[in-house]
Protein backbone atom coordinates (compact mmCIF):
# COMPACT_ATOMS: atom_id res chain seq x y z
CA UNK A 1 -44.11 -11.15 -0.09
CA UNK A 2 -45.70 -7.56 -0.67
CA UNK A 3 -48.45 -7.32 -3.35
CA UNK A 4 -49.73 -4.28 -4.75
CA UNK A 5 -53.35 -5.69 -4.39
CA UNK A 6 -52.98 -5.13 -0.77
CA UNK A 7 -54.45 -2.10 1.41
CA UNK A 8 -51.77 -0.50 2.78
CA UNK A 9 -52.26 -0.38 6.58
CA UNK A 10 -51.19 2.93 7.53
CA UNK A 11 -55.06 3.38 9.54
CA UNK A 12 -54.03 1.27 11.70
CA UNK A 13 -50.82 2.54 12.99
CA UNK A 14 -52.22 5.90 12.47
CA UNK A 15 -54.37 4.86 15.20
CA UNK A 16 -51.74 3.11 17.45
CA UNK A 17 -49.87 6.73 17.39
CA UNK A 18 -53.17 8.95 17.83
CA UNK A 19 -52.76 8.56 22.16
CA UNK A 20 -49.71 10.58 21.72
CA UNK A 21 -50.98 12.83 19.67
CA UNK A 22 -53.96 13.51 21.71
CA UNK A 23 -51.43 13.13 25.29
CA UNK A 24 -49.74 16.06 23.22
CA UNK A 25 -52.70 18.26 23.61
CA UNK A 26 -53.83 17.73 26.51
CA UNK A 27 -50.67 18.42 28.04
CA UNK A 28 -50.41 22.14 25.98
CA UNK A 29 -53.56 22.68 27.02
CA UNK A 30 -53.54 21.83 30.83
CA UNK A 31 -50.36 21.82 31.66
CA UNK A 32 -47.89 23.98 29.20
CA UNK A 33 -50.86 26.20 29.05
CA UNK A 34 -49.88 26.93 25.22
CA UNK A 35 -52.72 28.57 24.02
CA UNK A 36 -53.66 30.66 26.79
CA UNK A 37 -49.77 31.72 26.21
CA UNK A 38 -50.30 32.59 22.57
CA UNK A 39 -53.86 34.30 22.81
CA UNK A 40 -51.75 37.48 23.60
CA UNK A 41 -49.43 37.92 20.87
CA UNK A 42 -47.99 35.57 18.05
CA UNK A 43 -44.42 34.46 18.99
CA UNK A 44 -41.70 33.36 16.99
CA UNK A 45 -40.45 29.78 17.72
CA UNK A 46 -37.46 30.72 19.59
CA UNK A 47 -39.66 32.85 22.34
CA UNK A 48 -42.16 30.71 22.73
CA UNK A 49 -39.88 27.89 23.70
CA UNK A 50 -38.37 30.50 26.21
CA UNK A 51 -41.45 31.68 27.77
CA UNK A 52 -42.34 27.94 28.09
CA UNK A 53 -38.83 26.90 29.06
CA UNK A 54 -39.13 24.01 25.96
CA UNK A 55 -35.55 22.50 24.98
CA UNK A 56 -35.38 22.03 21.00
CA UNK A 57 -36.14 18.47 20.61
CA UNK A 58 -40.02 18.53 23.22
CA UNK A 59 -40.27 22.18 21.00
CA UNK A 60 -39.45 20.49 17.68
CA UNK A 61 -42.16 17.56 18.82
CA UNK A 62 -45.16 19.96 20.03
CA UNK A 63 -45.44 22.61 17.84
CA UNK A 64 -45.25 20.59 14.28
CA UNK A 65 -48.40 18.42 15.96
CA UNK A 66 -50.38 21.62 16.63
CA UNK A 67 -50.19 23.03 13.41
CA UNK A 68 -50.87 19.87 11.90
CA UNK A 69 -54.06 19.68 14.11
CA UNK A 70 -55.07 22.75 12.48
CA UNK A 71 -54.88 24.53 15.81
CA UNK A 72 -51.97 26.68 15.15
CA UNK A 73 -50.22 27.98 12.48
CA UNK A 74 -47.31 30.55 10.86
CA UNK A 75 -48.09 34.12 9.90
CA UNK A 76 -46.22 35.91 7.80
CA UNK A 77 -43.78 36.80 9.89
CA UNK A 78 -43.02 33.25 10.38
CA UNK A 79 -44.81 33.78 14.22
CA UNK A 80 -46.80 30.88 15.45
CA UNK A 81 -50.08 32.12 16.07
CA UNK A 82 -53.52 30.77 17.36
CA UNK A 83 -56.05 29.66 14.40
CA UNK A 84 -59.95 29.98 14.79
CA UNK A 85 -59.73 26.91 16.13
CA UNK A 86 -57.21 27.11 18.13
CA UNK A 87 -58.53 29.95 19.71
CA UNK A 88 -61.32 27.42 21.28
CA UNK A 89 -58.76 26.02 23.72
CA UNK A 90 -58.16 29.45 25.09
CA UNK A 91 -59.55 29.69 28.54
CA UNK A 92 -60.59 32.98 28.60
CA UNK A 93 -62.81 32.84 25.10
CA UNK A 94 -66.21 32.09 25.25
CA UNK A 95 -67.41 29.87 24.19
CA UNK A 96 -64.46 27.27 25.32
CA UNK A 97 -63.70 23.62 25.37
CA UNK A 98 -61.09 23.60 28.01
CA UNK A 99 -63.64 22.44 30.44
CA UNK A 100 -64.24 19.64 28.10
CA UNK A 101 -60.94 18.57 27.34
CA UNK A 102 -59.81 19.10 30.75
CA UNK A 103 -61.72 16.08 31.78
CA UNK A 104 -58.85 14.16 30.78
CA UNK A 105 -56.34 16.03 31.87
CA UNK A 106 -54.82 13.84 34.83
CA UNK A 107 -54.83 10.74 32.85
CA UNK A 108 -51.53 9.16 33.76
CA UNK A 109 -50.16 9.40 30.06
CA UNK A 110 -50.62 13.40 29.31
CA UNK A 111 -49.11 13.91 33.15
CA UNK A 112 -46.29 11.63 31.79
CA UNK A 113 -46.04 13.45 28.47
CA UNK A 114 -45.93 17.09 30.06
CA UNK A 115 -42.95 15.47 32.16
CA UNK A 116 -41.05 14.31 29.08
CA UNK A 117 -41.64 18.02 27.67
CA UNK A 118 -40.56 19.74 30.34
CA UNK A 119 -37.78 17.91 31.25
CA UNK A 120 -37.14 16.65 27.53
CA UNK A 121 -37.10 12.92 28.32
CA UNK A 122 -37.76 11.26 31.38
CA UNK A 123 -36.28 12.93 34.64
CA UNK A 124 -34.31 9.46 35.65
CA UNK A 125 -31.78 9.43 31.63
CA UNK A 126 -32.37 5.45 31.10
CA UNK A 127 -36.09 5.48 32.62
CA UNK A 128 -38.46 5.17 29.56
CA UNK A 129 -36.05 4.93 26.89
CA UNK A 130 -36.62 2.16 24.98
CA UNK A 131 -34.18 0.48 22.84
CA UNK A 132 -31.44 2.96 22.81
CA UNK A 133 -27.92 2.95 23.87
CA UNK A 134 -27.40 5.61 27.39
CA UNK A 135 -23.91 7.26 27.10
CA UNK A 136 -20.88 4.28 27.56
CA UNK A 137 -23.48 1.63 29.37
CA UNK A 138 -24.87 -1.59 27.39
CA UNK A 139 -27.61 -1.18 25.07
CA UNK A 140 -31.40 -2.21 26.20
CA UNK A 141 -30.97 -4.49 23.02
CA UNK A 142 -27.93 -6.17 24.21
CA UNK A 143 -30.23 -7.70 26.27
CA UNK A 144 -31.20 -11.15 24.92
CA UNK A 145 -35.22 -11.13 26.09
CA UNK A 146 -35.57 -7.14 24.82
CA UNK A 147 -33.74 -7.63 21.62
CA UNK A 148 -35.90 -10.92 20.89
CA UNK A 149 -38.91 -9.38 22.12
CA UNK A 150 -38.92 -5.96 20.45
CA UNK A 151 -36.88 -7.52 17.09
CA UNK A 152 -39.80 -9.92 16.77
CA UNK A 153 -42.62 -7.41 17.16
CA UNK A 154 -40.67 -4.95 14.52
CA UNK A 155 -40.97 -8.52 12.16
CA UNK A 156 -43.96 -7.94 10.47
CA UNK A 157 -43.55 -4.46 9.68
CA UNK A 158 -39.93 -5.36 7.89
CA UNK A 159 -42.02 -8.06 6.46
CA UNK A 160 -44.45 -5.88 4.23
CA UNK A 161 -42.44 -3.08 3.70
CA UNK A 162 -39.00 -4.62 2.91
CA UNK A 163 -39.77 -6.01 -0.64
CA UNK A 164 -41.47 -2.19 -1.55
CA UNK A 165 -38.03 -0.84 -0.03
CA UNK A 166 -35.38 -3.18 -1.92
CA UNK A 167 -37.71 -2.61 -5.44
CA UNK A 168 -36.30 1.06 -5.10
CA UNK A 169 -33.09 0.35 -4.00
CA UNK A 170 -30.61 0.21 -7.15
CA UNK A 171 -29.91 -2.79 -8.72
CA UNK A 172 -26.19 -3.53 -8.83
CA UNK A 173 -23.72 -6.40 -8.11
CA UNK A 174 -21.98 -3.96 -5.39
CA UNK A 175 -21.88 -4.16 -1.75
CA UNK A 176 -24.72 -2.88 0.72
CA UNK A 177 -24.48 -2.36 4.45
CA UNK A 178 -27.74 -2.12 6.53
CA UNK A 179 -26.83 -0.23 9.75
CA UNK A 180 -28.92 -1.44 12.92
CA UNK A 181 -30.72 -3.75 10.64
CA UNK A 182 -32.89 -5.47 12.58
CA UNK A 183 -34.55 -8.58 11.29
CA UNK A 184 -32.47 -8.24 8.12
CA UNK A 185 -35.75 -8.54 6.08
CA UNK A 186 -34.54 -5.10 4.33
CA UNK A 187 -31.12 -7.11 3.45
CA UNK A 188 -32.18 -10.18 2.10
CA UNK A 189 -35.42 -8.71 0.03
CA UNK A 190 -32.21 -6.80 -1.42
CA UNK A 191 -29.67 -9.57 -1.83
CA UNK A 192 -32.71 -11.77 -3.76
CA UNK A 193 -33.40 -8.38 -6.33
CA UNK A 194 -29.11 -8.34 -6.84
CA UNK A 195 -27.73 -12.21 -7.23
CA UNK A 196 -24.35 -11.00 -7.44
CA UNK A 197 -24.23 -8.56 -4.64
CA UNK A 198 -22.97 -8.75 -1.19
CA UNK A 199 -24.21 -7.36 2.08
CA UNK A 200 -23.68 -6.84 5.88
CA UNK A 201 -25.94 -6.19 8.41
CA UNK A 202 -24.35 -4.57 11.33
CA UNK A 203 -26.32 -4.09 14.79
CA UNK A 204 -25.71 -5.44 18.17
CA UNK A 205 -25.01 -9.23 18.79
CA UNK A 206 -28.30 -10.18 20.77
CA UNK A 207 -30.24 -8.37 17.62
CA UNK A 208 -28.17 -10.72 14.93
CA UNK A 209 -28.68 -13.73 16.17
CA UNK A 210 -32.65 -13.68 16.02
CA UNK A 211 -31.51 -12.21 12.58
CA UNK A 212 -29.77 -15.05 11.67
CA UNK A 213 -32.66 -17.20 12.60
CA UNK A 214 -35.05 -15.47 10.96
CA UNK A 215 -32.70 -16.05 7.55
CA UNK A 216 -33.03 -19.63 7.81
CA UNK A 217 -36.94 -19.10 7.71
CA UNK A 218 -36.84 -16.99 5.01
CA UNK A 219 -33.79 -18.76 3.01
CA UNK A 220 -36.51 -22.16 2.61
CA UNK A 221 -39.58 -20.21 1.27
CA UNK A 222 -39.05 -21.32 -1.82
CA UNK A 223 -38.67 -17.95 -3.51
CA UNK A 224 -36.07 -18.30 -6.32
CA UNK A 225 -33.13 -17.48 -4.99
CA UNK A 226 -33.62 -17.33 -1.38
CA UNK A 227 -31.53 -20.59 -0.45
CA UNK A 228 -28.55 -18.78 -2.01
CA UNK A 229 -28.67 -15.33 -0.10
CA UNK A 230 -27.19 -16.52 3.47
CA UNK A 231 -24.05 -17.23 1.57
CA UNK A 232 -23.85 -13.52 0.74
CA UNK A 233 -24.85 -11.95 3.97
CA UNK A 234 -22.13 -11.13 7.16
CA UNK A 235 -23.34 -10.54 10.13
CA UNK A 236 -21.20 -8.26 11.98
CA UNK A 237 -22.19 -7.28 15.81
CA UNK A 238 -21.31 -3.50 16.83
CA UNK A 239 -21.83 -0.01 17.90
CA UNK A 240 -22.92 1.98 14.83
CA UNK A 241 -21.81 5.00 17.45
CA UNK A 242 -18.16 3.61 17.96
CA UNK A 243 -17.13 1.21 16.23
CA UNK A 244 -15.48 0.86 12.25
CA UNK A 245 -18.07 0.37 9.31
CA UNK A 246 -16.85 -1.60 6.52
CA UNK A 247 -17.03 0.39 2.99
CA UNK A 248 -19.96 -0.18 1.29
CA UNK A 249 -21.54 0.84 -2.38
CA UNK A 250 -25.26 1.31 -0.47
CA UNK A 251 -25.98 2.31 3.00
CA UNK A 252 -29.44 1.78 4.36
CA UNK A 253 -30.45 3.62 7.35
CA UNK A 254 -34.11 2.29 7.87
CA UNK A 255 -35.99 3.64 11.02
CA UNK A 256 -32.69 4.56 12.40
CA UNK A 257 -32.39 8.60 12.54
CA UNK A 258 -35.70 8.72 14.65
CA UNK A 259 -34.03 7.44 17.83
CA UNK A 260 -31.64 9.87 18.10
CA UNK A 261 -31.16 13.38 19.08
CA UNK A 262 -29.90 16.30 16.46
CA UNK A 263 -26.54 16.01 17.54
CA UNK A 264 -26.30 12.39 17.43
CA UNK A 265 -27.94 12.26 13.65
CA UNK A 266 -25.29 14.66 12.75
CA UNK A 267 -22.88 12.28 13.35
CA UNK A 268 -24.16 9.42 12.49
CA UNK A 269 -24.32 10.76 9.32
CA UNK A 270 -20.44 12.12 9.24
CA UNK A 271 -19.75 8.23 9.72
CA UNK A 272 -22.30 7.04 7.38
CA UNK A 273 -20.61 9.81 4.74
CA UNK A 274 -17.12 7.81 5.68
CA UNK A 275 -18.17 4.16 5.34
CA UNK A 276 -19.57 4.64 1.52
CA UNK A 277 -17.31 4.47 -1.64
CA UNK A 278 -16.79 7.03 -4.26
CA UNK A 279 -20.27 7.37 -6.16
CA UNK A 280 -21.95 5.64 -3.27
CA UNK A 281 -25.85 6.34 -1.98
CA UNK A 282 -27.13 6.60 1.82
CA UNK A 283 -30.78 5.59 1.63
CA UNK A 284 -32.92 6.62 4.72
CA UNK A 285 -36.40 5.14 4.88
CA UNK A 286 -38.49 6.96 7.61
CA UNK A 287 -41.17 8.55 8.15
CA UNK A 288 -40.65 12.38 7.06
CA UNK A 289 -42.04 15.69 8.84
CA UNK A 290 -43.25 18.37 6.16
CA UNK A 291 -40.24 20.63 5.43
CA UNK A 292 -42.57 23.51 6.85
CA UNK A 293 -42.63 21.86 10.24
CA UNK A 294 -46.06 21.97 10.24
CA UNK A 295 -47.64 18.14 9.47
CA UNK A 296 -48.33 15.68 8.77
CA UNK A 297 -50.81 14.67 11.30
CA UNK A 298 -49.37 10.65 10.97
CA UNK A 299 -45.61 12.32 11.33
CA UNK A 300 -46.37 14.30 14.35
CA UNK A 301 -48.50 11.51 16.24
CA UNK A 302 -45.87 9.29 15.18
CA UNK A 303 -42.81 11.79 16.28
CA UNK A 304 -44.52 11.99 19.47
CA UNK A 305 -44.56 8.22 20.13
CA UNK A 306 -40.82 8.31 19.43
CA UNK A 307 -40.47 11.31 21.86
CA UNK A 308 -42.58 9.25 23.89
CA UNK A 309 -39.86 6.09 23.91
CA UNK A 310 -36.73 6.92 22.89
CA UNK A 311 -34.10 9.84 22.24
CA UNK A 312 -35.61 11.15 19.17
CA UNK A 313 -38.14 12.42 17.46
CA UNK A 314 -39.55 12.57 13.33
CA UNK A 315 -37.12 15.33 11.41
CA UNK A 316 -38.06 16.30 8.05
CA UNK A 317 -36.67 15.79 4.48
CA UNK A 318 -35.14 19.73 4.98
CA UNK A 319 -33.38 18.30 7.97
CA UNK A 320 -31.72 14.90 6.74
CA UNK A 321 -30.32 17.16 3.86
CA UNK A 322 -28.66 19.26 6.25
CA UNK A 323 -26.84 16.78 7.63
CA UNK A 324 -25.68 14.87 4.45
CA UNK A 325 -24.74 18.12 3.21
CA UNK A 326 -22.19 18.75 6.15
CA UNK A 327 -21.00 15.39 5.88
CA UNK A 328 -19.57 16.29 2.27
CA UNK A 329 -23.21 13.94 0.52
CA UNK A 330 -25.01 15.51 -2.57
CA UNK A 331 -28.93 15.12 -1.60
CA UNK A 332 -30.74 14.02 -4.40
CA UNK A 333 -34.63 15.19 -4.53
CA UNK A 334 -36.58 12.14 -4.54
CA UNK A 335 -39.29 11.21 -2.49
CA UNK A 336 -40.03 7.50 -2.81
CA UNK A 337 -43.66 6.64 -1.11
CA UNK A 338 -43.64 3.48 0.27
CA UNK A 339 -46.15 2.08 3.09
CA UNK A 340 -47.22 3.27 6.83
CA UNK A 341 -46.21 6.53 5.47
CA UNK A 342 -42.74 5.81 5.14
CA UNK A 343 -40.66 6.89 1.89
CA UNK A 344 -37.43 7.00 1.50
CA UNK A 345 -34.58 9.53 0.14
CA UNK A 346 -31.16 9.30 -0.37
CA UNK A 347 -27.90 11.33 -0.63
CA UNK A 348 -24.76 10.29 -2.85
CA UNK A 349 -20.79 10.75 -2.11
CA UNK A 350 -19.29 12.59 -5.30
């Protein structure tokens, strides 16, 4: 049970996500040679990806982590350009501190991560990718051991967040549907909040049924309520890609849009748009880019991690309103903070 007298524990997986961060930079230094690059001439986004042959989604993962490292930055002409400090990783200044930093430069994880940006992902499709359907073959997580494995070590995190998360949700006696739910922690914080209310949580078989068991944990805590919650919850295996959602009143997309490429979010959210009822709300909890594209420092680190293990990468508020826009949603402003700098926003079908 969350209690505001905890610290929230956001140093610590800023930490976890600082290697890929820091595998970021070495690789523009030593291998993308990104500053040397820009140390001419500003460039605008689109011809700096060209001169360094960068597809959207490595371009879209790099350049928001400089900036927020203070290293570059937009003029006015909406250029990236080199800062004052930036300019210290250019080899040619002197004083420099590519000497320095290049004493790290063949570590196995920033040769790795200037792979994954060149190539956008690794150079074998399903090498690397963690935890995310590849094209028509099985999902990683219909894989009893990997769904277990990474379902359980997702637990805790569900665990303090998910009572923050269902506090915000709105309290109603309708129907929500948690799409790739996970441990259903999110769902049943919900269902306690809403006595009436109904829910499904749809993800892939092998994923539901440590769901399930994790519900009969949770049902005999005690908590008022709790032993009458798996009586309102369905369970229902599927491919959130492919396969029918049942209407809903709420849709919660938690940690979900991050796996995924551009094109795949925009549909995703086309079917999300389809599944709610009239006057219904898609809530997205996530961790949020700056709409500038230029920071956080915990979004980029943690974008690259994602870039790092699966198809996707952080997007910002600006983006996620793109897409529920297109899909016929009214984006509503508000930024809910919650913990591990997460917040959520949400969208609503007219």
């Amino acid at each position: 049970m969350f209690s505001t007298t905890q610290p929230d524990p956001a140093p610590i997986t800023r930490q976890l996500r600082a290697m890929f961060g820091s595998r970021l930079l070495l690789a523009a230094i030593h291998e993308l040679a990104v500053f040397d690059t820009l140390s001419a001439e500003p460039l605008s986004l689109a011809d700096l990806r060209q001169q360094l042959n960068l597809a959207e989604r490595p371009a879209m993962v790099l350049f928001p982590a400089l900036c927020a490292m203070q290293l570059l930055e937009y003029d006015i002409h909406n250029r990236l350009t080199l800062t004052a400090l930036g300019r210290y990783l250019v080899q040619d200044q002197e004083p420099n501190l590519t000497g320095y930093t290049g004493l790290e430069k063949d570590d196995p994880g920033v040769l790795h991560m200037a792979q994954l940006l060149r190539n956008d992902g690794p150079l074998e499709a399903p090498a690397g990718i963690s935890f995310v359907k590849e094209g028509d073959g099985p999902s990683p997580m219909d894989d009893p051991k990997s769904a277990r494995k990474f379902t359980l070590g997702l637990a805790g995190r569900a665990r303090l967040l998910a009572p923050l998360v269902a506090a915000n949700l709105p309290t109603q006696p309708g129907h929500l549907l948690d799409v790739a739910g996970g441990t259903g922690y999110y769902t049943y914080e919900w269902l306690l909040l809403n006595p009436t209310a109904t829910a499904t949580l749809f993800d892939r078989p092998a994923v539901l049924t440590v769901a399930a068991e994790l519900l009969d944990d949770w049902a005999q805590s005690g908590r008022p309520g709790a032993d009458t919650v798996r009586e309102r919850v369905t369970f229902q295996p599927g491919d959130m890609l492919t396969d029918p959602l049942p209407p809903t009143d709420l849709l919660l997309a938690g940690s979900l849009f991050h796996d995924w490429p551009t094109d795949t979010c925009q549909a995703l959210a086309r079917r999300f748009a389809a599944a709610l009822r009239s006057d219904g709300d898609i809530w997205v909890h996530d961790t949020f880019l700056n709409d500038t594209l230029d920071g956080s420092l915990a979004a980029t680190d943690y974008s690259a991690q994602l870039f790092w293990v699966t198809k996707g990468r952080c997007y910002s508020r600006a983006e996620h309103h793109r897409w529920f826009t297109d899909a016929g949603l009214i984006p509503l402003p508000d930024v809910i903070p919650t913990l591990l700098d997460y917040g959520l926003i949400h969208a609503r079908k007219a």
